[in-house]
C-alpha atoms as a PDB file:
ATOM      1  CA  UNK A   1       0.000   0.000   0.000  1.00  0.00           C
ATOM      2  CA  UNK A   2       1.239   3.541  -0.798  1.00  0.00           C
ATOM      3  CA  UNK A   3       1.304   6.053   1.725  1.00  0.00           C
ATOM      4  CA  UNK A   4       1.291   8.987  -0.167  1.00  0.00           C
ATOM      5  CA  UNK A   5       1.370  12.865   0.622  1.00  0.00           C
ATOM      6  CA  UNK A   6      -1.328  14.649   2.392  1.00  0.00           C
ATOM      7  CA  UNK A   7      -0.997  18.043   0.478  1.00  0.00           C
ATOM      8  CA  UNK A   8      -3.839  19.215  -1.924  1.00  0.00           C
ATOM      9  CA  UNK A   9      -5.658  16.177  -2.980  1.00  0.00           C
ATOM     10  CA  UNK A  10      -5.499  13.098  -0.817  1.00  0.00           C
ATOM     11  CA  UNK A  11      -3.190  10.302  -2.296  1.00  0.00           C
ATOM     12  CA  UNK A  12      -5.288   7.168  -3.215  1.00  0.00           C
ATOM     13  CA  UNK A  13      -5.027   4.876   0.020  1.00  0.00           C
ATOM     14  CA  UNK A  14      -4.770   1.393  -2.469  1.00  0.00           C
ATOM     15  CA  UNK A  15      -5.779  -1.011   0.193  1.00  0.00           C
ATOM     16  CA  UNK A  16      -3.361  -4.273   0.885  1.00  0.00           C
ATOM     17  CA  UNK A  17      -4.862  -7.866   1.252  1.00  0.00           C
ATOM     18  CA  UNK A  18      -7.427  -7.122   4.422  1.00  0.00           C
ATOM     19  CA  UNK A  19      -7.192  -9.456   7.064  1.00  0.00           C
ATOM     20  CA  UNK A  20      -9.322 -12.389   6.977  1.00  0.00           C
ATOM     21  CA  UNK A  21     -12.787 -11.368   7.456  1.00  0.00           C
ATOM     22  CA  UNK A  22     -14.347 -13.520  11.057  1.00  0.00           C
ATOM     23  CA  UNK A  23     -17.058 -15.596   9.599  1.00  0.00           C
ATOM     24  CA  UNK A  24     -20.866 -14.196   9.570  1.00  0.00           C
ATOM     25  CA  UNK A  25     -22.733 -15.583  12.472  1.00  0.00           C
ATOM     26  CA  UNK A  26     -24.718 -18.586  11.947  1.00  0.00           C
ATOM     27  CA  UNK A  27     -28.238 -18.483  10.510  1.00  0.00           C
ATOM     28  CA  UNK A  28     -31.201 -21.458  10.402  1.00  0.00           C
ATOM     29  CA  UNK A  29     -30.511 -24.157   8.384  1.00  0.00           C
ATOM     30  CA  UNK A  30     -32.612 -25.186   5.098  1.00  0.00           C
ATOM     31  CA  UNK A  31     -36.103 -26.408   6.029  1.00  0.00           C
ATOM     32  CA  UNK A  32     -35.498 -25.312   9.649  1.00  0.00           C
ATOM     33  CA  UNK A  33     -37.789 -22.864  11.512  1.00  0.00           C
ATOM     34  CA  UNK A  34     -36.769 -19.417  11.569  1.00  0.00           C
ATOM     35  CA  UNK A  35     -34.801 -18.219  14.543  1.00  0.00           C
ATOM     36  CA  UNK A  36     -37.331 -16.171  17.244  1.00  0.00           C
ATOM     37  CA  UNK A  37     -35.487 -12.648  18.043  1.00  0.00           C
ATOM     38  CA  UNK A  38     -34.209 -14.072  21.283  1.00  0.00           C
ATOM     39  CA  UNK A  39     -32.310 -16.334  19.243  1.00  0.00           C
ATOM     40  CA  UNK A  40     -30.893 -14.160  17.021  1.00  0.00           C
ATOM     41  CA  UNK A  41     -30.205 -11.573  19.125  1.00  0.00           C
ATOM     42  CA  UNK A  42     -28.050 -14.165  21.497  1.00  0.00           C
ATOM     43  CA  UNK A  43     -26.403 -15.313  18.248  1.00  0.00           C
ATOM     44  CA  UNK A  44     -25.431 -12.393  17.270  1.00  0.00           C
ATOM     45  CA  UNK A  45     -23.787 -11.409  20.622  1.00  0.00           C
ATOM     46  CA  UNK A  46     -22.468 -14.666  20.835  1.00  0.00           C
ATOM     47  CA  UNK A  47     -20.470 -13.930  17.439  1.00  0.00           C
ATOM     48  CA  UNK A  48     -19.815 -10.288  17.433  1.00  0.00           C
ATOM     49  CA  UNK A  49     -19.068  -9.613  21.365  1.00  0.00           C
ATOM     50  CA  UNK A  50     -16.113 -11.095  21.816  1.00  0.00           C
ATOM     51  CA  UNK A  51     -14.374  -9.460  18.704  1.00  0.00           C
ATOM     52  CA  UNK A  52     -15.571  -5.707  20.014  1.00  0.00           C
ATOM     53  CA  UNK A  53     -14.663  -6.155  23.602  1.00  0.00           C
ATOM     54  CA  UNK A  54     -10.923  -6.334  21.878  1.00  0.00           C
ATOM     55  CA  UNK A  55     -11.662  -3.400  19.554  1.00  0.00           C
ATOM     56  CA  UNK A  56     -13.028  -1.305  22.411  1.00  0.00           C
ATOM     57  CA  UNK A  57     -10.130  -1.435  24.375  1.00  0.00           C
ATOM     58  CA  UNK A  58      -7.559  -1.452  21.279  1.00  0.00           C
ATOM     59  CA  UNK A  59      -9.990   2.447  20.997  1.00  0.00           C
ATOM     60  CA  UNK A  60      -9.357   3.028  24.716  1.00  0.00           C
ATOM     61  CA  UNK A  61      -6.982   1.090  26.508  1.00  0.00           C
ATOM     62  CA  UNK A  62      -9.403   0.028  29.138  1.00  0.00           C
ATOM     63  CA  UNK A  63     -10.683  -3.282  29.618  1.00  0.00           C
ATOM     64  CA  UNK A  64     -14.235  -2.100  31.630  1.00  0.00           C
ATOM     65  CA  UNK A  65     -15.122   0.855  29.163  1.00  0.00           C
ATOM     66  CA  UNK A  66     -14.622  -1.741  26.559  1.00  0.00           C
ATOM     67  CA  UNK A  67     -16.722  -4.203  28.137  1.00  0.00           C
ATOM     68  CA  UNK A  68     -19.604  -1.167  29.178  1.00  0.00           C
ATOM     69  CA  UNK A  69     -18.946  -0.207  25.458  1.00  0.00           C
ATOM     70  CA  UNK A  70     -20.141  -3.390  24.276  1.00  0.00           C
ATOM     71  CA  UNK A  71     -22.663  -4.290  26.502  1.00  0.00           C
ATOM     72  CA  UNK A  72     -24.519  -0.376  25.447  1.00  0.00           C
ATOM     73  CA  UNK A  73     -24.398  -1.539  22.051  1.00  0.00           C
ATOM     74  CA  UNK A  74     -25.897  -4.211  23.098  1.00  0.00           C
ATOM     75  CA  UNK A  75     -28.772  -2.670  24.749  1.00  0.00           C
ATOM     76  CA  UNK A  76     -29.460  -0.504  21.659  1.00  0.00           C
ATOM     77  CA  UNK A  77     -29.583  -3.419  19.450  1.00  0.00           C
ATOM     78  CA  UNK A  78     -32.271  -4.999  21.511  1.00  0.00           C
ATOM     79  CA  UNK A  79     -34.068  -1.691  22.181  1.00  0.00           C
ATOM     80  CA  UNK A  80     -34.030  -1.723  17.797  1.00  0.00           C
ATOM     81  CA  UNK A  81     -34.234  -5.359  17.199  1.00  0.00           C
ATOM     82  CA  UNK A  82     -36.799  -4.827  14.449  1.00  0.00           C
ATOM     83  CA  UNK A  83     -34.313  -2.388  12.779  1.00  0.00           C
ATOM     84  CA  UNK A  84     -31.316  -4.056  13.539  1.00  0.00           C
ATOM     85  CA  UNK A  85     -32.665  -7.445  12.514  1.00  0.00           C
ATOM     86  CA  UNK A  86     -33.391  -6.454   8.799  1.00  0.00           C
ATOM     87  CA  UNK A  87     -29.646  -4.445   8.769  1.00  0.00           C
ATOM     88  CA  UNK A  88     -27.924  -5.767   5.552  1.00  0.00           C
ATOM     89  CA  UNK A  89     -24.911  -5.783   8.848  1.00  0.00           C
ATOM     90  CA  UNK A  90     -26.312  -6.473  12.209  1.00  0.00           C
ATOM     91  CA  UNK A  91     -22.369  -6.650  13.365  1.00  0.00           C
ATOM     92  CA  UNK A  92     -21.692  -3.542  11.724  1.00  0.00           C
ATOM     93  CA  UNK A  93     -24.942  -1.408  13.448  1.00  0.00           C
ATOM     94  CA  UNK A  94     -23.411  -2.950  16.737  1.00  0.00           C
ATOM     95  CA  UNK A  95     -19.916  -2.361  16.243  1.00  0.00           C
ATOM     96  CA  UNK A  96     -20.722   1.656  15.245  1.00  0.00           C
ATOM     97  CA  UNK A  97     -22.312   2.255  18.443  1.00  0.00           C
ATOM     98  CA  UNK A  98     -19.830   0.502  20.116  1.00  0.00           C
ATOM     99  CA  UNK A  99     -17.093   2.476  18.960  1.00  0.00           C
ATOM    100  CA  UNK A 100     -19.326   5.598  18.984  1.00  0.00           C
ATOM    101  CA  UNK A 101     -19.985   4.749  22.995  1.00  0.00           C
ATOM    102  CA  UNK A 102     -16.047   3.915  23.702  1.00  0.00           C
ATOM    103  CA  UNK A 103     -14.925   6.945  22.025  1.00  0.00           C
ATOM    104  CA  UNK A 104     -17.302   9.738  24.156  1.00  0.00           C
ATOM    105  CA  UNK A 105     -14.933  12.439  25.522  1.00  0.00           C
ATOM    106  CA  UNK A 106     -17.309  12.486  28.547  1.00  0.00           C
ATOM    107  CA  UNK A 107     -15.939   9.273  29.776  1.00  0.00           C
ATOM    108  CA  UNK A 108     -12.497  11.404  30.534  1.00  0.00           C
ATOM    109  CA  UNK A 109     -14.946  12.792  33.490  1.00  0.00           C
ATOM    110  CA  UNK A 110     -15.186   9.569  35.206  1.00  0.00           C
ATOM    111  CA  UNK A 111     -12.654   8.820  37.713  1.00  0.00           C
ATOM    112  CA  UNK A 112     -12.144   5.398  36.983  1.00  0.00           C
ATOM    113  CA  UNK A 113     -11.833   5.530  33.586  1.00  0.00           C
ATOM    114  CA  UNK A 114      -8.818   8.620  33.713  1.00  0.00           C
ATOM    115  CA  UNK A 115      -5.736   6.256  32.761  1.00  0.00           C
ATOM    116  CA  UNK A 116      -5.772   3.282  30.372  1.00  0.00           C
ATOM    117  CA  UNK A 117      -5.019  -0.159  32.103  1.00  0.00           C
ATOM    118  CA  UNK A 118      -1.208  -1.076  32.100  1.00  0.00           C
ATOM    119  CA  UNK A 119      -0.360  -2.119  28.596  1.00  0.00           C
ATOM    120  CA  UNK A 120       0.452  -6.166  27.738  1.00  0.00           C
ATOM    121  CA  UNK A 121       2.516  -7.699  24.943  1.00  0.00           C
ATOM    122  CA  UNK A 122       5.592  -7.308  23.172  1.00  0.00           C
ATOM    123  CA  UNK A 123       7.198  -3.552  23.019  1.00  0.00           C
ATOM    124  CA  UNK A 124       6.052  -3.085  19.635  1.00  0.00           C
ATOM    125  CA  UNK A 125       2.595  -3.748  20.564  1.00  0.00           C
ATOM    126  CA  UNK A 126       2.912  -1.623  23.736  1.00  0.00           C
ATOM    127  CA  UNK A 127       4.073   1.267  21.596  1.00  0.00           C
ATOM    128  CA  UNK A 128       1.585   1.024  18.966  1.00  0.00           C
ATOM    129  CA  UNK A 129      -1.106   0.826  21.663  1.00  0.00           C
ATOM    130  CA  UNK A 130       0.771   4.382  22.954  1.00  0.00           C
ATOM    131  CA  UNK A 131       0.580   5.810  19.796  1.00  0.00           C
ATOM    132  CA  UNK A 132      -2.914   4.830  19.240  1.00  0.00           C
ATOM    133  CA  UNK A 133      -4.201   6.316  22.282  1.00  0.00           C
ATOM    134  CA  UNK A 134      -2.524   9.944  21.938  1.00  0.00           C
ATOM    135  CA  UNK A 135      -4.091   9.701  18.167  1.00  0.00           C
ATOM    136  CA  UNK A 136      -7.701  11.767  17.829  1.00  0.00           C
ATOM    137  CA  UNK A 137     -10.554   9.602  18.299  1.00  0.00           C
ATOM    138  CA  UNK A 138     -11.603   9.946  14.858  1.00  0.00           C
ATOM    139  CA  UNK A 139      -7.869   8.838  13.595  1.00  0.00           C
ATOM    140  CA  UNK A 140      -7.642   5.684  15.684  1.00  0.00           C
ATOM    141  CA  UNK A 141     -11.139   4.632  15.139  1.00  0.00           C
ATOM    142  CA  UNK A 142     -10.062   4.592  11.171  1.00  0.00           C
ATOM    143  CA  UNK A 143      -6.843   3.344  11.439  1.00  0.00           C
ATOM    144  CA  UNK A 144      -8.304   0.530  13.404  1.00  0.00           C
ATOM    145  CA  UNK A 145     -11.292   0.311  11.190  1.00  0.00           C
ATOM    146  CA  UNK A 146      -9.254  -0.176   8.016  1.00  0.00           C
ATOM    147  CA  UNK A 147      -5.488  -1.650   8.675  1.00  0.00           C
ATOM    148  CA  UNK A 148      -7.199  -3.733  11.612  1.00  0.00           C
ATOM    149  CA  UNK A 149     -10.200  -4.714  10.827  1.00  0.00           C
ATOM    150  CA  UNK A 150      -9.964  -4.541   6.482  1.00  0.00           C
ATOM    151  CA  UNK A 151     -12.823  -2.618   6.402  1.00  0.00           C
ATOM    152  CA  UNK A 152     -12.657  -0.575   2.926  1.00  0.00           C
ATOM    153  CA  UNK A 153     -12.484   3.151   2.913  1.00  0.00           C
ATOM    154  CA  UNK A 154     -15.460   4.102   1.708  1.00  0.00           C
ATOM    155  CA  UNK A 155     -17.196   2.135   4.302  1.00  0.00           C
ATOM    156  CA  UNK A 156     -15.082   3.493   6.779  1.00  0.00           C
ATOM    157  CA  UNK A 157     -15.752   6.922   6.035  1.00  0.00           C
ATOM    158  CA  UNK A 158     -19.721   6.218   6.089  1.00  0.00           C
ATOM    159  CA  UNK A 159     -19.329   4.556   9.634  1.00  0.00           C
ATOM    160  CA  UNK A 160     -17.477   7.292  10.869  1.00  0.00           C
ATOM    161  CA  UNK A 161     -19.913  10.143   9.582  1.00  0.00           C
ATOM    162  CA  UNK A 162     -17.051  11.505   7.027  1.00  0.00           C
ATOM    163  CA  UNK A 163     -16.049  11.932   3.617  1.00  0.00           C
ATOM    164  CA  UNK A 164     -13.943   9.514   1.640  1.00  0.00           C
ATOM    165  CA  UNK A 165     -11.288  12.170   1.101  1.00  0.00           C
ATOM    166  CA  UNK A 166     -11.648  13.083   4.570  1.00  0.00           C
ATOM    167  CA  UNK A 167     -11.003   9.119   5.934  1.00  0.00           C
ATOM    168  CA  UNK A 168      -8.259   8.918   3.314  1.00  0.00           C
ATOM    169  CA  UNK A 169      -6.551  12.075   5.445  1.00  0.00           C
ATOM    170  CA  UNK A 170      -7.028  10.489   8.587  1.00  0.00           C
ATOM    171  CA  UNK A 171      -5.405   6.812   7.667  1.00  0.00           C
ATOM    172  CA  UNK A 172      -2.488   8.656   6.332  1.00  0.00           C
ATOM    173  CA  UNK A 173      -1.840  11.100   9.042  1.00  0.00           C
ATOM    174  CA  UNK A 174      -2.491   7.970  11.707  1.00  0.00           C
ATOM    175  CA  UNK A 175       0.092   5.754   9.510  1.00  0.00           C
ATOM    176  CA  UNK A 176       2.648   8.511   9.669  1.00  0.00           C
ATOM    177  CA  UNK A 177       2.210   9.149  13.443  1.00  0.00           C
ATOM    178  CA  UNK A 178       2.711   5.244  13.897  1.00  0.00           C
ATOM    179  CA  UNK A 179       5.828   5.270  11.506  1.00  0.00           C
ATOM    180  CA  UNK A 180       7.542   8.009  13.064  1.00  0.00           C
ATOM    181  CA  UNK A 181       7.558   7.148  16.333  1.00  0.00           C
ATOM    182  CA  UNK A 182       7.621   3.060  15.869  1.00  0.00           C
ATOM    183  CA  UNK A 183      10.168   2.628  12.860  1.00  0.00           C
ATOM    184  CA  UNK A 184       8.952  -0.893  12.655  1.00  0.00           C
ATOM    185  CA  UNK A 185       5.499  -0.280  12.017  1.00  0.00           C
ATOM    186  CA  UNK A 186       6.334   1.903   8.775  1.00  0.00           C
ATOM    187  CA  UNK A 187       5.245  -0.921   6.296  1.00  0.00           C
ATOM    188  CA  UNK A 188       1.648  -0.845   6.005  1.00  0.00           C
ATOM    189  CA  UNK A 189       1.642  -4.843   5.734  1.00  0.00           C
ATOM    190  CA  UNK A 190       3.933  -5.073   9.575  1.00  0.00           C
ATOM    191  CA  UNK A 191       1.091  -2.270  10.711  1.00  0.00           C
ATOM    192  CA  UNK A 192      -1.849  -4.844   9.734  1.00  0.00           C
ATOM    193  CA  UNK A 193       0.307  -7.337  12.062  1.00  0.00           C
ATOM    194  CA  UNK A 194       1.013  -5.229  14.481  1.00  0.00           C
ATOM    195  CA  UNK A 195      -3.199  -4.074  14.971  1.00  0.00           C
ATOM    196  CA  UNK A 196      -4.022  -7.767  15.025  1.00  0.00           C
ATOM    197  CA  UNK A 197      -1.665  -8.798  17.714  1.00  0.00           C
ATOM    198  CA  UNK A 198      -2.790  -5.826  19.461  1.00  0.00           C
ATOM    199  CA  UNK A 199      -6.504  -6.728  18.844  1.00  0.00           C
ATOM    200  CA  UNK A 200      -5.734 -10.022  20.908  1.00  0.00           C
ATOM    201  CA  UNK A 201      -4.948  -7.972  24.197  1.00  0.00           C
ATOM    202  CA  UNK A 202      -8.562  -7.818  25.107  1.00  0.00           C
ATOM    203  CA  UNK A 203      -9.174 -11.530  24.885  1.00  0.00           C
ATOM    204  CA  UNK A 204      -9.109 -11.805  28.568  1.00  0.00           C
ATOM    205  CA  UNK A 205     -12.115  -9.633  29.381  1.00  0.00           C
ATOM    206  CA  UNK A 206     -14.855 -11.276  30.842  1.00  0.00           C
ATOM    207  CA  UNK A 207     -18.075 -11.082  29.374  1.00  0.00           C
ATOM    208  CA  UNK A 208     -21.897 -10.952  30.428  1.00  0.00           C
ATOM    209  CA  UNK A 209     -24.122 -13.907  29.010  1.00  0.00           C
ATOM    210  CA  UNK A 210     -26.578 -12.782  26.451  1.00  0.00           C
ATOM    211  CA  UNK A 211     -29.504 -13.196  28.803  1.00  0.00           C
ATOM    212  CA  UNK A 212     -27.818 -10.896  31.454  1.00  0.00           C
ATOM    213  CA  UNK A 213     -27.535  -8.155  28.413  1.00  0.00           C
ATOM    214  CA  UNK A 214     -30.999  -8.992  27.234  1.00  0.00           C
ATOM    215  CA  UNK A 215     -32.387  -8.403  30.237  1.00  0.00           C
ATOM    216  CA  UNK A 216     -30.139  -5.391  31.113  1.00  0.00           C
ATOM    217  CA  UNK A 217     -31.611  -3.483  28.331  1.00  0.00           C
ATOM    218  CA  UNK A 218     -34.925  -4.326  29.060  1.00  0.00           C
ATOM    219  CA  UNK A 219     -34.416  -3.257  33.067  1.00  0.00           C
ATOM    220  CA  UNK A 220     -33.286   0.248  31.382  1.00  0.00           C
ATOM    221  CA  UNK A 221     -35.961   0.397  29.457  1.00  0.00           C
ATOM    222  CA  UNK A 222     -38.682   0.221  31.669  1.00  0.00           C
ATOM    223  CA  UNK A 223     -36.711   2.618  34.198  1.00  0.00           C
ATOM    224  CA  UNK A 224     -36.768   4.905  31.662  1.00  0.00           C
ATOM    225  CA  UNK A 225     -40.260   4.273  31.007  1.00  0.00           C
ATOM    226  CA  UNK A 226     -40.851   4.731  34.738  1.00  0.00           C
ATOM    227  CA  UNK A 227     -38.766   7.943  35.643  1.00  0.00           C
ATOM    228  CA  UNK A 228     -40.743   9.662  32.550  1.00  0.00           C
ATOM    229  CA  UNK A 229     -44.169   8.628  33.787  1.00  0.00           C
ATOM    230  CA  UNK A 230     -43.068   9.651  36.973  1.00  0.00           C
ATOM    231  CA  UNK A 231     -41.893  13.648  35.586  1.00  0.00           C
ATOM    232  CA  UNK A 232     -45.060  13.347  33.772  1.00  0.00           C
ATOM    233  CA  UNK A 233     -47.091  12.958  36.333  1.00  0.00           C
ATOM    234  CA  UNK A 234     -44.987  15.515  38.558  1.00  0.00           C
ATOM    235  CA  UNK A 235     -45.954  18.025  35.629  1.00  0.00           C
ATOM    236  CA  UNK A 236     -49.344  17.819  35.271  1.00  0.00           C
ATOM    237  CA  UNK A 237     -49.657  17.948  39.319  1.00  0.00           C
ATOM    238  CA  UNK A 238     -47.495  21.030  39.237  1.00  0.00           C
ATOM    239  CA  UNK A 239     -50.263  22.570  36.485  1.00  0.00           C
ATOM    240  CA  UNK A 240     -53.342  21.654  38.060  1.00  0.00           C
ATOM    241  CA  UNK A 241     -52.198  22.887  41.586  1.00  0.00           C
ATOM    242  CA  UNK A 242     -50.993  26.286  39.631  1.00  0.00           C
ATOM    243  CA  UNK A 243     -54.404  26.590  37.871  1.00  0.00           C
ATOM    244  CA  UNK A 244     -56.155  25.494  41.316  1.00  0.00           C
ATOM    245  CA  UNK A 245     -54.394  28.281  43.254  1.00  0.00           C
ATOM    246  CA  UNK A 246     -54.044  31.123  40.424  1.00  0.00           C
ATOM    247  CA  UNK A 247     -55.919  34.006  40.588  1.00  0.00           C
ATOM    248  CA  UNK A 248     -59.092  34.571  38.090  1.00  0.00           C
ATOM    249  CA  UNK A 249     -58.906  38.318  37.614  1.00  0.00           C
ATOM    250  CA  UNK A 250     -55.998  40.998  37.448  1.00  0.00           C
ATOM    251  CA  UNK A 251     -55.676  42.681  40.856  1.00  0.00           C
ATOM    252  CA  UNK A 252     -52.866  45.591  40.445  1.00  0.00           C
ATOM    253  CA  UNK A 253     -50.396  45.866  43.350  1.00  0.00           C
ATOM    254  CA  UNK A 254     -50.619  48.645  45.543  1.00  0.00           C
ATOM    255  CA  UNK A 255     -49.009  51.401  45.069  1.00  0.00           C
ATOM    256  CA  UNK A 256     -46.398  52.096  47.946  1.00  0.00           C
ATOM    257  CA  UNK A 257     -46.764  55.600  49.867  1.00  0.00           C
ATOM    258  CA  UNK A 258     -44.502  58.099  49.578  1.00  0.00           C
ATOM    259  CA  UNK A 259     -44.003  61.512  51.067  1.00  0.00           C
ATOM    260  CA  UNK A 260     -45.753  64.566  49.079  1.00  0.00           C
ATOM    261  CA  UNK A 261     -43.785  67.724  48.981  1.00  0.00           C
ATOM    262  CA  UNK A 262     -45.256  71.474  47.907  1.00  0.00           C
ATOM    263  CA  UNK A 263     -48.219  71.337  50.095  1.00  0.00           C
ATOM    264  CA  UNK A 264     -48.298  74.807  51.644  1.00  0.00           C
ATOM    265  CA  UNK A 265     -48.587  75.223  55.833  1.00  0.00           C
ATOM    266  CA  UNK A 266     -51.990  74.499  57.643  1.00  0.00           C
ATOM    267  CA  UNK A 267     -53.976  77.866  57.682  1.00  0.00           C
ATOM    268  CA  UNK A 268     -57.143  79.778  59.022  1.00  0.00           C
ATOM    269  CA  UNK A 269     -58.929  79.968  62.581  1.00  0.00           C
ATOM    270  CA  UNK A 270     -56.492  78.199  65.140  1.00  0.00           C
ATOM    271  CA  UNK A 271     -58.149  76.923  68.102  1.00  0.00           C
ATOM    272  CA  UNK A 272     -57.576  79.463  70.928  1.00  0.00           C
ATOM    273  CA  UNK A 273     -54.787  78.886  73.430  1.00  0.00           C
ATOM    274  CA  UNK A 274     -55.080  79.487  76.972  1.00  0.00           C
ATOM    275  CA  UNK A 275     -52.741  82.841  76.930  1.00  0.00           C
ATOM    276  CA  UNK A 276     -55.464  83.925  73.929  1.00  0.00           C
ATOM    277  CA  UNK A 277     -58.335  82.975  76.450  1.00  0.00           C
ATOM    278  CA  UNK A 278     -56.887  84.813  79.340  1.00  0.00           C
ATOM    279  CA  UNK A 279     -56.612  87.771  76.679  1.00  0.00           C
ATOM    280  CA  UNK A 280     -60.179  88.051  75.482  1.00  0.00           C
ATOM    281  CA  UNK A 281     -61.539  87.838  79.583  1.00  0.00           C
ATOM    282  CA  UNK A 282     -58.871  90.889  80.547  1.00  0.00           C
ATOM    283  CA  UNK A 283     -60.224  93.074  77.234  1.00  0.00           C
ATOM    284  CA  UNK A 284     -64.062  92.246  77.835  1.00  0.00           C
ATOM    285  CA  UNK A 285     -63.637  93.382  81.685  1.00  0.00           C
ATOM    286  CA  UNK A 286     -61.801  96.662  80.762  1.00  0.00           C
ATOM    287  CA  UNK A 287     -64.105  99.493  80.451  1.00  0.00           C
ATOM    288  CA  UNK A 288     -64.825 101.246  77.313  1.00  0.00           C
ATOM    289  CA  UNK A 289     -62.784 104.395  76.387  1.00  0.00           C
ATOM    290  CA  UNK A 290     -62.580 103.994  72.467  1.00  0.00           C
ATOM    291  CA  UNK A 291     -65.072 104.933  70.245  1.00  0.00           C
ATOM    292  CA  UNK A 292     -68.798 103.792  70.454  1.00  0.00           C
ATOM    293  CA  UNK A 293     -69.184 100.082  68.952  1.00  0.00           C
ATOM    294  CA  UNK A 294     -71.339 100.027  66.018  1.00  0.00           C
ATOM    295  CA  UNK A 295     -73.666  97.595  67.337  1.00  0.00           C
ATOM    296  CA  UNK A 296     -77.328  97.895  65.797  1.00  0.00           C
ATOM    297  CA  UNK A 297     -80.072 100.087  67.936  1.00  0.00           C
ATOM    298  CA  UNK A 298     -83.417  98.327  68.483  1.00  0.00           C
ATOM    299  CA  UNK A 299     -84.487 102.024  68.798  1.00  0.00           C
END
């Protein structure tokens, strides 16, 4: 495979012989009943587990993301059995959201899942694994995707939401991170080696029986179900008691008081005090010496 240049116009990625592809998971024999959904659901994890718990940690390093990776899928798959079921690539729907789920930043939040587990294998493996992980998710998800897995480019770029020129980018820029900082891995052929080997690191993870998923995703479901009953229900209380208590007419607030300024001084008659009292007596028991009071004359 060439690796060509990056500048301009993507070099053609020519792809190498893939690896061999796992075989497709078992279906009913001739003249045999079809398989109920439980069946095939079970089959399918059965064949397609395994493989992704060793792709989920190649993606992340960690064994119990790539095992919660999985088992999500998983859940969706059942959730969408009627959709999944009639995929043209049941593994394939499973595997995306896999990947999709292993490769959430948010999982960097979770304090168990900070540092990948301590590396196994040989020191090439170890390195590639290093240089993997300090890839962007979107490079190592196609450099896995295509030089790990022989998935072609075009389908690689569909599963991971991107052009074809835009996957071509990414498998070149991941090859040349690989190359430069693992010599050994610069041969495109020695990479394809090198993923596979790597790929076989998560063969020790343990993994739920299909039942225990089955019935997972179903336990999730209904809880959903449940906690949005339960917030429905918490709604329409909350908007019958505010229509209950709410009143049926505008009332405007009252105004606050506040001082008035402008208004001039209290005026007119004052009530008399005593000093004005003790006046009038003294004046009405002095004699008369002014002028005679007009005061009308019954004469």
């Amino acid at each position: 495979m060439t690796q060509g240049t990056i500048d301009g116009t993507p070099a053609r990625v020519a792809p190498g012989p893939p690896p061999e592809a796992p075989d497709p998971p078992p279906g009913p024999a001739a003249g045999a009943r079809p398989a109920t959904p439980v069946e095939a659901f079970e089959a399918l994890y059965a064949h397609a587990a395994p493989d992704l718990v060793r792709q989920a940690y190649a993606l992340t390093g960690r064994r119990r993301l790539a095992r919660e990776a999985v088992e999500h899928a998983f859940h969706r798959a059942w959730d969408h059995w009627p959709e999944v079921a009639v995929d043209r690539d049941p593994a394939g729907w499973v595997r995306a959201t896999a990947h999709d789920y292993a490769l959430s930043p948010w999982h960097r939040l979770r304090p168990g899942l900070r540092y990948p587990d301590p590396p196994a294998g040989g020191a090439t493996v170890r390195a590639l694994h290093g240089v993997l992980l300090d890839l962007p998710p979107s490079y190592r998800r196609t450099l896995l995707l295509h030089d790990g897995l022989g998935v072609g480019l075009p389908e690689v770029a569909a599963e991971t939401e991107a052009s074809s020129p835009a996957a071509a980018h990414r498998l070149l820029h991941a090859r040349g991170a690989v190359a430069e900082r693992v010599p050994l891995l610069a041969d495109p052929d020695v990479l394809r080696g090198g993923l596979a080997e790597l790929l076989d690191q998560g063969a020790a993870t343990a993994l739920a029986t299909p039942r225990a998923v089955r019935v997972g995703g179903e336990w999730r479901v209904r809880l959903r179900t449940c906690g949005t009953a339960a917030l429905s229900v918490l709604i329409v209380t909350a908007t019958a008691f505010t229509l209950s208590t709410a009143p049926t007419r505008y009332e405007p607030p009252p105004v606050p008081a506040r001082a008035v300024t402008g208004v001039p001084p209290l005026s007119g008659p004052q009530r008399p005090t005593l000093q004005d009292e003790e006046l009038r007596s003294h004046l009405a028991r002095q004699p008369v010496t002014g002028p005679a009071r007009l005061v009308p004359s019954p004469h």
